[in-house]
C-alpha atoms as a PDB file:
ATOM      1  CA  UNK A   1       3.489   2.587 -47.962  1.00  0.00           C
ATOM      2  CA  UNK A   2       5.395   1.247 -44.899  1.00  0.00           C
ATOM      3  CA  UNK A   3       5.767  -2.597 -44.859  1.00  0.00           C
ATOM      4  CA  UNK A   4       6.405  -5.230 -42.372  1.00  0.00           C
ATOM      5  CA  UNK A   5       8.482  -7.721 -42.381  1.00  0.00           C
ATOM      6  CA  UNK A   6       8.426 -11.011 -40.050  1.00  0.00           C
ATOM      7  CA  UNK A   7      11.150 -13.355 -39.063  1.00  0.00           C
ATOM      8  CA  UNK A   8      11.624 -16.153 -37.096  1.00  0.00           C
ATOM      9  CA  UNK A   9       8.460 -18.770 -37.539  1.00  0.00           C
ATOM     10  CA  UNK A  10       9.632 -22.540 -37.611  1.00  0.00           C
ATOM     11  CA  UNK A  11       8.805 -25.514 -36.018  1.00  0.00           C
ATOM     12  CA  UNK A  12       9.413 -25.931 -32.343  1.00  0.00           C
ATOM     13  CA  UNK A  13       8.477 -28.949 -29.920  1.00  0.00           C
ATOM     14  CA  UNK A  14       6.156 -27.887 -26.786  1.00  0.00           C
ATOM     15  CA  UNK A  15       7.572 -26.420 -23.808  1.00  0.00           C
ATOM     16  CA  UNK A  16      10.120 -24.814 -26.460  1.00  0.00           C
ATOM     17  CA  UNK A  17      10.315 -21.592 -27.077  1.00  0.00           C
ATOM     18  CA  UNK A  18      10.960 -19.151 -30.387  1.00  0.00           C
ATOM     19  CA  UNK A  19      11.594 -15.450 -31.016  1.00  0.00           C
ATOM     20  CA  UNK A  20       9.786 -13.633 -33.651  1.00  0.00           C
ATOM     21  CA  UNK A  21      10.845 -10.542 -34.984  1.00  0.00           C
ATOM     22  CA  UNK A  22       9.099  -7.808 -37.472  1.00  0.00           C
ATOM     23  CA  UNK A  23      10.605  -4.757 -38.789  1.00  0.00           C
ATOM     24  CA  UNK A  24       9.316  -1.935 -40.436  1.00  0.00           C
ATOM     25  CA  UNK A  25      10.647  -0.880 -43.543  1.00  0.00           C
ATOM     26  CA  UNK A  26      10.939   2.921 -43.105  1.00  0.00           C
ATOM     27  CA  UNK A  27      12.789   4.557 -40.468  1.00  0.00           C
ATOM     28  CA  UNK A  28      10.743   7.353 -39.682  1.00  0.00           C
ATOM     29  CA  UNK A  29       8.118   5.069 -38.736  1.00  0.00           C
ATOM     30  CA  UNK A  30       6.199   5.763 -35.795  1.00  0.00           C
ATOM     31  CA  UNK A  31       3.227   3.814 -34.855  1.00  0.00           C
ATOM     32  CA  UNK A  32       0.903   4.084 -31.874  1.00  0.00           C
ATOM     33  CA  UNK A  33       0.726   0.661 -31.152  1.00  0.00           C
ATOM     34  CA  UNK A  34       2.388  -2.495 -32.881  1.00  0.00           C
ATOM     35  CA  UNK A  35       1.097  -5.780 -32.379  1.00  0.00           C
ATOM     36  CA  UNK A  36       1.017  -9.524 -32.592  1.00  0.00           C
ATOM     37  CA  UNK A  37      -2.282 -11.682 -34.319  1.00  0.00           C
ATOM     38  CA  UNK A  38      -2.517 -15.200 -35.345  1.00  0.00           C
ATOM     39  CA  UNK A  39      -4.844 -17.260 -37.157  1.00  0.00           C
ATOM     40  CA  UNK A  40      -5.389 -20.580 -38.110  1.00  0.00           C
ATOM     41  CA  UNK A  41      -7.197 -22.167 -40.840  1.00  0.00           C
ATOM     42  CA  UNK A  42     -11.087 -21.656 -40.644  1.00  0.00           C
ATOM     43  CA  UNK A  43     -10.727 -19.231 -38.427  1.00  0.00           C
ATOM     44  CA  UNK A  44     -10.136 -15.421 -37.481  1.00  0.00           C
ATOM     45  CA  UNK A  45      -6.812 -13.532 -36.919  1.00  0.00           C
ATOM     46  CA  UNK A  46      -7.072 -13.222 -33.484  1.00  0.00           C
ATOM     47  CA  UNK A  47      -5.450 -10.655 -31.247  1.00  0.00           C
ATOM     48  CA  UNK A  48      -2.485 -11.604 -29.133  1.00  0.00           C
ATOM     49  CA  UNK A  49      -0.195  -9.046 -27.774  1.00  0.00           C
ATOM     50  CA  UNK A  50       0.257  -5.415 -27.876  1.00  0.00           C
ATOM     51  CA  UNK A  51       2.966  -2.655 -26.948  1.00  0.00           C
ATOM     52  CA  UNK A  52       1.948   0.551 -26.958  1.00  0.00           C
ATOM     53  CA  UNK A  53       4.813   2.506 -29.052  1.00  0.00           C
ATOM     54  CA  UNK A  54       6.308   5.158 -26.940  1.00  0.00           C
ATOM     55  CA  UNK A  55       4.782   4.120 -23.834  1.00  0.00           C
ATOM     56  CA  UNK A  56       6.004   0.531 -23.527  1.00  0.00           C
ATOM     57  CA  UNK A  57       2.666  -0.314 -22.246  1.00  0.00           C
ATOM     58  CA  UNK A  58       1.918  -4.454 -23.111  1.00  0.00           C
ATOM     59  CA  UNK A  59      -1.213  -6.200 -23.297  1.00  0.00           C
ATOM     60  CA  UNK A  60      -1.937  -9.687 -24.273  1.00  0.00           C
ATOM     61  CA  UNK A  61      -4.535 -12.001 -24.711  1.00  0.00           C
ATOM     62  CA  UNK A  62      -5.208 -14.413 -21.710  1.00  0.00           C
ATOM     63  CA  UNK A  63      -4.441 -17.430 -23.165  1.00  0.00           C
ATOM     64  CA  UNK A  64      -0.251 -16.698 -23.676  1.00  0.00           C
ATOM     65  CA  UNK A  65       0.026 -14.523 -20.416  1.00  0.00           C
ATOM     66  CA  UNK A  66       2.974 -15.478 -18.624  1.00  0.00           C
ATOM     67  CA  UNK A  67       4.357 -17.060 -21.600  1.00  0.00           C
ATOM     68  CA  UNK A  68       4.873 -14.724 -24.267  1.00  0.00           C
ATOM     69  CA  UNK A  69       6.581 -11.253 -24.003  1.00  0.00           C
ATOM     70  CA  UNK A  70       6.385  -8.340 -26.061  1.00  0.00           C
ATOM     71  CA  UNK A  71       9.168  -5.495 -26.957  1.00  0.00           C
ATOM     72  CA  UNK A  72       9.840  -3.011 -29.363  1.00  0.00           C
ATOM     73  CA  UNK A  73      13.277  -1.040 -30.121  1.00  0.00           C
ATOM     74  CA  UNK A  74      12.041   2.106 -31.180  1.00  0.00           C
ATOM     75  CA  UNK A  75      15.840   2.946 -32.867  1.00  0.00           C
ATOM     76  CA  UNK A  76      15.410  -0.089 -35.218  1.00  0.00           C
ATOM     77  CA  UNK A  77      11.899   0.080 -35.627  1.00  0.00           C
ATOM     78  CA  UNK A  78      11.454  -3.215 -34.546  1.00  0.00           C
ATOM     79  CA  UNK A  79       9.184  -5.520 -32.595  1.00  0.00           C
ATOM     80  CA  UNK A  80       9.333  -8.799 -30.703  1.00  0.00           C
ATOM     81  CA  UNK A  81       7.133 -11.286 -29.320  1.00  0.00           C
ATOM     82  CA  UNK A  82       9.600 -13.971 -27.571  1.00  0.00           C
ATOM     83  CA  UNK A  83       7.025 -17.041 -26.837  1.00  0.00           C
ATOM     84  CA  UNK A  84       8.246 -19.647 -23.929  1.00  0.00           C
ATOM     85  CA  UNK A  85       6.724 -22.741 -22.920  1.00  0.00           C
ATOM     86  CA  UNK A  86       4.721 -23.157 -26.508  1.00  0.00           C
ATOM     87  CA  UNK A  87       1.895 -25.298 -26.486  1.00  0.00           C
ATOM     88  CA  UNK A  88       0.245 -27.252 -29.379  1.00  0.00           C
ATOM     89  CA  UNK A  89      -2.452 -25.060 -29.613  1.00  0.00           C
ATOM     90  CA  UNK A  90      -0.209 -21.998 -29.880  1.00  0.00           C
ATOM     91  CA  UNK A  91       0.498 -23.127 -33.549  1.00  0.00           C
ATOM     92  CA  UNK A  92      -0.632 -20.604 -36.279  1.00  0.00           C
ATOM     93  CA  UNK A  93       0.549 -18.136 -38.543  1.00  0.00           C
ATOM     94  CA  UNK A  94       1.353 -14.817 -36.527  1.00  0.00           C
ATOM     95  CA  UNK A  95       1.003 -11.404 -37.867  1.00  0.00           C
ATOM     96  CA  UNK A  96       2.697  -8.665 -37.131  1.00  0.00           C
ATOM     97  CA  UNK A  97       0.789  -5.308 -37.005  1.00  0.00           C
ATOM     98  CA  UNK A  98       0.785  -1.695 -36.668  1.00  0.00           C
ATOM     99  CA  UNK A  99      -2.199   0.844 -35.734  1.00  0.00           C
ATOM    100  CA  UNK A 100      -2.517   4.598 -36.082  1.00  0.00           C
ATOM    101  CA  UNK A 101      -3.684   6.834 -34.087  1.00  0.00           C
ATOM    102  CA  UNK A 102      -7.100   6.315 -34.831  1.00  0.00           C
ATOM    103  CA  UNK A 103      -6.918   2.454 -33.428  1.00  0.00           C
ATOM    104  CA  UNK A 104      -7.297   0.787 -36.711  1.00  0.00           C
ATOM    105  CA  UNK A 105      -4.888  -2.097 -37.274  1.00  0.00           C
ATOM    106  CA  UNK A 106      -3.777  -0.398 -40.737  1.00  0.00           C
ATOM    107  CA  UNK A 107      -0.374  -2.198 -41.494  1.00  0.00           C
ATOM    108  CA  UNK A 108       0.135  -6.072 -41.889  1.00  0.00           C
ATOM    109  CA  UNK A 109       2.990  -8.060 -42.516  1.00  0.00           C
ATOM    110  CA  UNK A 110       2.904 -11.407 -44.405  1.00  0.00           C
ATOM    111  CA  UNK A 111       2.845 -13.678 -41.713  1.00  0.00           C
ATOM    112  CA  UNK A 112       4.838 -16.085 -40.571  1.00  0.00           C
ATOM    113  CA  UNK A 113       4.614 -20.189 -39.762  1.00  0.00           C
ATOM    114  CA  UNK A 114       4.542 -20.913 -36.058  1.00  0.00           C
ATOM    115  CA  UNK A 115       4.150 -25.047 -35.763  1.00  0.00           C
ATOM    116  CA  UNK A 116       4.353 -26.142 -31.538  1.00  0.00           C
ATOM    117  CA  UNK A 117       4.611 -30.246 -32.332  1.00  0.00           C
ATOM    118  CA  UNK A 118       3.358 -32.024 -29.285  1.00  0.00           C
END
């Protein structure tokens, strides 16, 4: 079973940015989509960005458009989500994900702390 790995949670002040970071833990790998969810406590992981594996194609949830980038490196198996001008309400664990074919978000990682002090 392929597992995810995520990096790069800490504690930022807003307007800040950080960088997180997942990687796969097999090299042959190869998703249809990867993605980016986040919850907080009480409530449900909720979607926020997408990138479509060997397409590039992004999508992302309205409220971090503009703000938050995703990127993959398809030799490394990795994927990104760089987040700029954090706001309070941006704090949450994130989750990286991957979905088959099928559209089923089948792969989690184990999250990671994002905390946007105000």
């Amino acid at each position: 079973q392929v597992q995810l790995v995520e990096s790069g949670g800490g504690l930022v002040q807003a307007g800040g940015s950080l960088r997180l970071s997942c990687a796969a833990s097999e090299r042959t790998f190869s998703p249809y989509f990867m993605g980016w969810f986040r919850q907080t406590p009480g409530r449900e992981r909720a979607f926020v960005a997408s990138i479509h594996w060997s397409a590039a194609t992004t999508y992302y949830t309205d409220a971090v458009k503009g703000r938050f980038a995703i990127s993959r490196d398809t030799a490394k198996n990795t994927v990104s989500l760089q987040m700029d001008s954090l706001k309070p309400e941006d704090t949450a664990v994130y989750y990286c994900a991957a979905a088959r074919s099928n559209g089923q978000w089948a792969i989690w990682g184990q999250g990671t702390q994002v905390t946007v002090s105000s």
